[in-house]
PDB file of N, CA and C in Angstrom:
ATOM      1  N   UNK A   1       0.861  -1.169   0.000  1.00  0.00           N
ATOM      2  CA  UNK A   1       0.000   0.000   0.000  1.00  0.00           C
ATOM      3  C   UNK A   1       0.905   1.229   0.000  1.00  0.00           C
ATOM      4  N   UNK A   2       0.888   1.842  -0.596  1.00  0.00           N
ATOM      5  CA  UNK A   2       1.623   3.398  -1.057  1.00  0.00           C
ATOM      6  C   UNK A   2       0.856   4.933  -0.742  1.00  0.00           C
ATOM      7  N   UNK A   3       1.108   5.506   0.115  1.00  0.00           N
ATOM      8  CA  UNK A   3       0.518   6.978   0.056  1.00  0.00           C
ATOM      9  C   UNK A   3       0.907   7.617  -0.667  1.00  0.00           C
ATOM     10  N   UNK A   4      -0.604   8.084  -1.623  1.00  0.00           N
ATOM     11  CA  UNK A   4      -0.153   9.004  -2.929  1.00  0.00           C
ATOM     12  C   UNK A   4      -0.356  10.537  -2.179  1.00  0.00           C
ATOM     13  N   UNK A   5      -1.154  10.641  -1.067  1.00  0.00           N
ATOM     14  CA  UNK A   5      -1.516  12.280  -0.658  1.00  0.00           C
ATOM     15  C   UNK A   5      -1.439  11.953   1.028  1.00  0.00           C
ATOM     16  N   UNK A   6      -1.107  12.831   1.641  1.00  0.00           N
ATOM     17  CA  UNK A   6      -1.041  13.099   3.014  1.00  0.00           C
ATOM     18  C   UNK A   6      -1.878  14.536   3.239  1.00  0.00           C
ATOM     19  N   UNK A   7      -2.889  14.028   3.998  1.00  0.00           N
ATOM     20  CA  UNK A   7      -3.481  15.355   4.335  1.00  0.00           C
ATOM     21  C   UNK A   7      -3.531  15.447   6.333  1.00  0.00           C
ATOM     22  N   UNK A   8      -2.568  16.116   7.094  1.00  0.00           N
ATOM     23  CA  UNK A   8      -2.870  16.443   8.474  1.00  0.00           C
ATOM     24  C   UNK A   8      -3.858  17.445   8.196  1.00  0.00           C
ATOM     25  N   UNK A   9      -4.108  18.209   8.337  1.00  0.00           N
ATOM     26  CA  UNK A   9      -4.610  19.108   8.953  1.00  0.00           C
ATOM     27  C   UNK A   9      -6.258  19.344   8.086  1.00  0.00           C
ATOM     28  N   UNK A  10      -7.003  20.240   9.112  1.00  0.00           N
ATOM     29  CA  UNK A  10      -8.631  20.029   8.178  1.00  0.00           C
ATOM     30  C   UNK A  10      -9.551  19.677   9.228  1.00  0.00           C
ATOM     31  N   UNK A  11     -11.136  19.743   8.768  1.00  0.00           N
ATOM     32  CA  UNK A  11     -12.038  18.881   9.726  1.00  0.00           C
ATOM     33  C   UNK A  11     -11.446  17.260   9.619  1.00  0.00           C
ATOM     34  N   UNK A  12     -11.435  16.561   8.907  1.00  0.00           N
ATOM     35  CA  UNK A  12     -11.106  15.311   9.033  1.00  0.00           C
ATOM     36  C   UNK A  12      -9.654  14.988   8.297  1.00  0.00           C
ATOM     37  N   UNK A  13      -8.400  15.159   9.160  1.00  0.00           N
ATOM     38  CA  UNK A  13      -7.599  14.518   8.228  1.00  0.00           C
ATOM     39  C   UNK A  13      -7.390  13.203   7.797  1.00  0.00           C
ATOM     40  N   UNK A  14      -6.669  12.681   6.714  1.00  0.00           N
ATOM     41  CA  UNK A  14      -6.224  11.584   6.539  1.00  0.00           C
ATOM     42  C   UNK A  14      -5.676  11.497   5.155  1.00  0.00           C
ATOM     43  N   UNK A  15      -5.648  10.100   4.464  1.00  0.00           N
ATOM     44  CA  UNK A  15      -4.276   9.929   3.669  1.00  0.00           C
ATOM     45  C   UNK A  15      -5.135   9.178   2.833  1.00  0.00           C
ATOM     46  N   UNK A  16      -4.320   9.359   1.435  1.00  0.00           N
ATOM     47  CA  UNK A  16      -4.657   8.739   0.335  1.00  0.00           C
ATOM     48  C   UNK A  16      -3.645   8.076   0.157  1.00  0.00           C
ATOM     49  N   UNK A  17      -4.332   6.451   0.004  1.00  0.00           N
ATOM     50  CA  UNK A  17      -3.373   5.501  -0.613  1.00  0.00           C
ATOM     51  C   UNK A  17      -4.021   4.491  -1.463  1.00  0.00           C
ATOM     52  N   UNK A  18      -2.934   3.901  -1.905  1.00  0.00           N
ATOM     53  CA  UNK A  18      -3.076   3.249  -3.299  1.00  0.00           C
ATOM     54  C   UNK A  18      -3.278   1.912  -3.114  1.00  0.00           C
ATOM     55  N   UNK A  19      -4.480   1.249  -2.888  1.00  0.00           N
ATOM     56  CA  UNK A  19      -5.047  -0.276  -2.586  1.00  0.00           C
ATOM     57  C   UNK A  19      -4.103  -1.446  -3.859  1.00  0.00           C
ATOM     58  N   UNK A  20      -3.491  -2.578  -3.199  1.00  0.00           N
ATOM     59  CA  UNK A  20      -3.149  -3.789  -3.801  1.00  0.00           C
ATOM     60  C   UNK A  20      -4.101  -3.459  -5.378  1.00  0.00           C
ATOM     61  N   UNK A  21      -5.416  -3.422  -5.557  1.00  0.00           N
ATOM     62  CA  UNK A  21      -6.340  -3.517  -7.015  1.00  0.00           C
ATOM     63  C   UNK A  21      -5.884  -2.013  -7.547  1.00  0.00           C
ATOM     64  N   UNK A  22      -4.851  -0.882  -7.324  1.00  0.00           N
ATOM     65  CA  UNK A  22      -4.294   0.198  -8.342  1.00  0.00           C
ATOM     66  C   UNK A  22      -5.645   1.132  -7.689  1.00  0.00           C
ATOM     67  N   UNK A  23      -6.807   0.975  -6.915  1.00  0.00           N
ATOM     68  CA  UNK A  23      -7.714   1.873  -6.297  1.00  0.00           C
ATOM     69  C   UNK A  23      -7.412   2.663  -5.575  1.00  0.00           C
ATOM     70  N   UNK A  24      -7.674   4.041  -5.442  1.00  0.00           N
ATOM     71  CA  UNK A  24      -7.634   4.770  -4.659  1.00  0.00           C
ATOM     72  C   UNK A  24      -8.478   5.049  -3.717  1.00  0.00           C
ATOM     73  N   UNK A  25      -7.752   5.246  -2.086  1.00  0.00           N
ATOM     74  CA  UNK A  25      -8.584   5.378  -0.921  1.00  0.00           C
ATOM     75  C   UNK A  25      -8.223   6.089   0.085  1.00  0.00           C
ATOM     76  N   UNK A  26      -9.263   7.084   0.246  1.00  0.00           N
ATOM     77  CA  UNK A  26      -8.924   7.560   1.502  1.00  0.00           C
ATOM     78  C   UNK A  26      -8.573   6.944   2.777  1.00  0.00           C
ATOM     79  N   UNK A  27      -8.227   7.241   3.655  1.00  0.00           N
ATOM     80  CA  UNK A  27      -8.439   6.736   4.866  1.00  0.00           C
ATOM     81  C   UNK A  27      -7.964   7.539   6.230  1.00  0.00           C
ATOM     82  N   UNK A  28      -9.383   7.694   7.129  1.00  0.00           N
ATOM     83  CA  UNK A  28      -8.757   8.629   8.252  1.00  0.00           C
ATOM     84  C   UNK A  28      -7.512   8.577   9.218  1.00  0.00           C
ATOM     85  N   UNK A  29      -7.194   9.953   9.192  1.00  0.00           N
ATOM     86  CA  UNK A  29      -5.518   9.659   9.535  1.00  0.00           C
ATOM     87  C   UNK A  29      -5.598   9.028  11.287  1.00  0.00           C
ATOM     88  N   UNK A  30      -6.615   9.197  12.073  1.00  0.00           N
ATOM     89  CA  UNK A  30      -6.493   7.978  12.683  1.00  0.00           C
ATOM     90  C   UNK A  30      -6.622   6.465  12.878  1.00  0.00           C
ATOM     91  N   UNK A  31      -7.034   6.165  11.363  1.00  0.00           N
ATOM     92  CA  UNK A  31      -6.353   4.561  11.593  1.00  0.00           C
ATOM     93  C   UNK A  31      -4.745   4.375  11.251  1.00  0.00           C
ATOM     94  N   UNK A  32      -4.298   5.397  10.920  1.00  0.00           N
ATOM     95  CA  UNK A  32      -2.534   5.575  10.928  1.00  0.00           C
ATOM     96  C   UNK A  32      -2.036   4.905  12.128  1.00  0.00           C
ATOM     97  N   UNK A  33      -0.569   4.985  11.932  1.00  0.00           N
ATOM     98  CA  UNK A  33       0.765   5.542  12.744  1.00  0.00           C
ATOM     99  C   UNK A  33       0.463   7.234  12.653  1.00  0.00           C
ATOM    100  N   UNK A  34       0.513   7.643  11.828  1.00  0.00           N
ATOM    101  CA  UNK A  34       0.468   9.112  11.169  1.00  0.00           C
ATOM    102  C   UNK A  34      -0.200  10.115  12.406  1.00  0.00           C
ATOM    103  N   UNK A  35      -0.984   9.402  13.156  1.00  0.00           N
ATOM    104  CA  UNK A  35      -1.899  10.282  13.695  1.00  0.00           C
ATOM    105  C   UNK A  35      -1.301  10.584  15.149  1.00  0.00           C
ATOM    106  N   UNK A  36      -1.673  11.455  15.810  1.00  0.00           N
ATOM    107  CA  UNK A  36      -1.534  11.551  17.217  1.00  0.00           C
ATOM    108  C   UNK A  36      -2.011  10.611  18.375  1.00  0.00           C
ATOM    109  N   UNK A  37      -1.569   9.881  18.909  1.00  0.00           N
ATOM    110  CA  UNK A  37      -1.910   9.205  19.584  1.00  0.00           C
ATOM    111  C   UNK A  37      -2.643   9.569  21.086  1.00  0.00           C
ATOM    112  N   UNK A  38      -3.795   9.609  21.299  1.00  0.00           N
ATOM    113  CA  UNK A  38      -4.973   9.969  21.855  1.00  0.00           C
ATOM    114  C   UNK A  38      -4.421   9.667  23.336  1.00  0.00           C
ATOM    115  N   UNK A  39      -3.894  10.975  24.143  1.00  0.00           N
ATOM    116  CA  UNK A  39      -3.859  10.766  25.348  1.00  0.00           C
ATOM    117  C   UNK A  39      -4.104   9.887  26.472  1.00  0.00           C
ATOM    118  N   UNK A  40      -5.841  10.105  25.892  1.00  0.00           N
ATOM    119  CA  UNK A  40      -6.876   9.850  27.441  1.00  0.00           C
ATOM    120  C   UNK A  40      -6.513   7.550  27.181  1.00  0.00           C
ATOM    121  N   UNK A  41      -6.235   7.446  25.738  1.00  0.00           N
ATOM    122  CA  UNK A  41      -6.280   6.152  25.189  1.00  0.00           C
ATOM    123  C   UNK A  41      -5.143   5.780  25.610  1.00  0.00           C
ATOM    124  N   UNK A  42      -3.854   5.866  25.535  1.00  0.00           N
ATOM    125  CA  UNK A  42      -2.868   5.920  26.132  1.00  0.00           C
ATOM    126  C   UNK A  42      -2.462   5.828  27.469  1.00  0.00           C
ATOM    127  N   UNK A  43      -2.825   6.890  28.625  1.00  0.00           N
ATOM    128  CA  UNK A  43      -2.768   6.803  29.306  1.00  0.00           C
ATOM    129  C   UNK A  43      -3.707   5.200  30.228  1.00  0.00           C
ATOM    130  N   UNK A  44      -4.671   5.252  29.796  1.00  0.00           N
ATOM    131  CA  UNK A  44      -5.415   3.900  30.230  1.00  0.00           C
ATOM    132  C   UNK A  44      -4.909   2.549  29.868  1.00  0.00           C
ATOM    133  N   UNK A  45      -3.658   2.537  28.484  1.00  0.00           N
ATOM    134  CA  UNK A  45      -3.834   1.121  28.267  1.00  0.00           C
ATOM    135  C   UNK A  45      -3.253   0.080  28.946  1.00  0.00           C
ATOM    136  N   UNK A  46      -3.336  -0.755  29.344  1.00  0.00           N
ATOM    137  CA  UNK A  46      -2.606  -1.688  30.057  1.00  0.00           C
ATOM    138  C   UNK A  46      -0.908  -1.682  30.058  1.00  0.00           C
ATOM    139  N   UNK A  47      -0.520  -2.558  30.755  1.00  0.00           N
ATOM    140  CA  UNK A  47       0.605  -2.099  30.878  1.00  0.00           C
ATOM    141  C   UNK A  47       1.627  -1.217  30.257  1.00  0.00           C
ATOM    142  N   UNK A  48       0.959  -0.191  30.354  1.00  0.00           N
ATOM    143  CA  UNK A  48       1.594   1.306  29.382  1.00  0.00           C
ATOM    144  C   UNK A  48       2.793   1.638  30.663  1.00  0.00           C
ATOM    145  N   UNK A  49       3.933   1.768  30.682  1.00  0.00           N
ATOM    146  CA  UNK A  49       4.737   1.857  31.055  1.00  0.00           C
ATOM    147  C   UNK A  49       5.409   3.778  30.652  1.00  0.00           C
ATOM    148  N   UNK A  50       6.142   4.037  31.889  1.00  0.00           N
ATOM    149  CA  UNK A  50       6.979   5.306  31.643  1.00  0.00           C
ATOM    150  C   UNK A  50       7.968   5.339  30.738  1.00  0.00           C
ATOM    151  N   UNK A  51       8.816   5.635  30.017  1.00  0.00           N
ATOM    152  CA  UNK A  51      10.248   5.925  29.731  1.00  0.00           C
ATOM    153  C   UNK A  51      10.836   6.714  30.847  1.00  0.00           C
ATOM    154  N   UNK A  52      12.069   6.117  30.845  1.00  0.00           N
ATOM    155  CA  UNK A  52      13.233   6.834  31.767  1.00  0.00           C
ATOM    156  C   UNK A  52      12.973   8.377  32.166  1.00  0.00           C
ATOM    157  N   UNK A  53      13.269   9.076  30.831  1.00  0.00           N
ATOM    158  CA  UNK A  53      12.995  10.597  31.018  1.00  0.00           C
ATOM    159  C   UNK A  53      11.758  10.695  31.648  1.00  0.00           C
ATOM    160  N   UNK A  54      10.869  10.180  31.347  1.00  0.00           N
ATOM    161  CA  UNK A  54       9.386  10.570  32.281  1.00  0.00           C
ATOM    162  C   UNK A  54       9.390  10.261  33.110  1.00  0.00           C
ATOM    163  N   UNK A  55      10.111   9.315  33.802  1.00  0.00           N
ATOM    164  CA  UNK A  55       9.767   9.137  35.207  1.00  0.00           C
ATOM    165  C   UNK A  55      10.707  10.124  36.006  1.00  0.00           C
ATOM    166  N   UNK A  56      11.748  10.183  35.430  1.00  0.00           N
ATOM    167  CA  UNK A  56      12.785  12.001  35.730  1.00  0.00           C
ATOM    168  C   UNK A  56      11.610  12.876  36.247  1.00  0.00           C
ATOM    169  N   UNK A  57      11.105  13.404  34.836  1.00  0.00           N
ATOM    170  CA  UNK A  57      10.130  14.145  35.197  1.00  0.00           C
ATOM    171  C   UNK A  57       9.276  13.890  36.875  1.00  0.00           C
ATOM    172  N   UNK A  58       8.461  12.872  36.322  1.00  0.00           N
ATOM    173  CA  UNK A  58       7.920  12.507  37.971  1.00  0.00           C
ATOM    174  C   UNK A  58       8.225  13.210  39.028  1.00  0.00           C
ATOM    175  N   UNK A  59       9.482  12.303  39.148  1.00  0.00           N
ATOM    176  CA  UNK A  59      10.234  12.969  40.358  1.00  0.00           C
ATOM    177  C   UNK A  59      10.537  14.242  40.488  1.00  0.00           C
ATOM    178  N   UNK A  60      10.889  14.631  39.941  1.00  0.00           N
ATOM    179  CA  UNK A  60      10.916  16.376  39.574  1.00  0.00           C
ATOM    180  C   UNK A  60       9.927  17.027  40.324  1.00  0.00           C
ATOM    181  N   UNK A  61       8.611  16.656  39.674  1.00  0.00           N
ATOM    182  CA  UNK A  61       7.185  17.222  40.281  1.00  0.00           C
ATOM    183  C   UNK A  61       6.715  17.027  41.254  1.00  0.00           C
ATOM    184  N   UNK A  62       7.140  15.685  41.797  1.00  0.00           N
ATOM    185  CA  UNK A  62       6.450  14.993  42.910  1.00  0.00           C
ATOM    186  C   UNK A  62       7.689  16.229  44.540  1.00  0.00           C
ATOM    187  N   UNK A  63       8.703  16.150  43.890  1.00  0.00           N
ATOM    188  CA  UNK A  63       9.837  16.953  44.701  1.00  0.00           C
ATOM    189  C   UNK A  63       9.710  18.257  45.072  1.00  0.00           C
ATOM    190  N   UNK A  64       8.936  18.890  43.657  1.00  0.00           N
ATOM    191  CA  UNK A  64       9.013  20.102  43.763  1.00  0.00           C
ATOM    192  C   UNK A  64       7.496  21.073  44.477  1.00  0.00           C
ATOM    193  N   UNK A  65       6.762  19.894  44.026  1.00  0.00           N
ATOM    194  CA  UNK A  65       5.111  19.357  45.051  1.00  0.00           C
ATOM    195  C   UNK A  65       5.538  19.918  46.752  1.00  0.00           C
ATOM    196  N   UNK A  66       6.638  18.667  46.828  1.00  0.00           N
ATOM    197  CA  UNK A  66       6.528  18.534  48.422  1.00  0.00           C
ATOM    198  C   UNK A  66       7.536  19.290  48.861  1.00  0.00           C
ATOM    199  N   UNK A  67       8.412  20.121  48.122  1.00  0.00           N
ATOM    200  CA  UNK A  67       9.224  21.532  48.739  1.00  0.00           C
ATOM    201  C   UNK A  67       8.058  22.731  48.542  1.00  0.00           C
ATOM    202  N   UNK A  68       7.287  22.571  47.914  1.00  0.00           N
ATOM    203  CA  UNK A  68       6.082  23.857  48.366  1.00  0.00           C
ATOM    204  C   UNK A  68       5.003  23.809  49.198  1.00  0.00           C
ATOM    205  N   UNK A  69       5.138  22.725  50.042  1.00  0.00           N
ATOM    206  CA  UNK A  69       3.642  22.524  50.799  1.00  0.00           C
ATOM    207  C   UNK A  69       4.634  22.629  52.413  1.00  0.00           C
TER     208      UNK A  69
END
């Protein structure tokens, strides 16, 4: 499958690509990779895990939390 058009931005983005039968098809850019990956979806999924740097962060906040109270 080949993307002939990339469209982000708009009421509905998404991408034109080129179906196995030479057809052309849209398709909304969230059934991508392409798309932004939906916070609230993310944050809930099962064992969704931190990266290193984020858990930095964490601590950071959680530190800087309990030097202001």
């Amino acid at each position: 499958m080949a993307v002939l058009h990339y469209r982000p931005k708009g009421r509905s983005p998404s991408v034109l690509v080129e179906m196995a039968d030479q057809t052309a098809q849209a398709l909304p850019l969230s059934w991508t990779d392409r798309a932004s990956p939906d916070p609230h979806r993310v944050a809930s999924s099962p064992g969704m895990r931190l990266s290193g740097l984020a858990l930095l962060d964490l601590v950071r906040l959680l530190e800087s939390w309990e030097k202001s109270s």
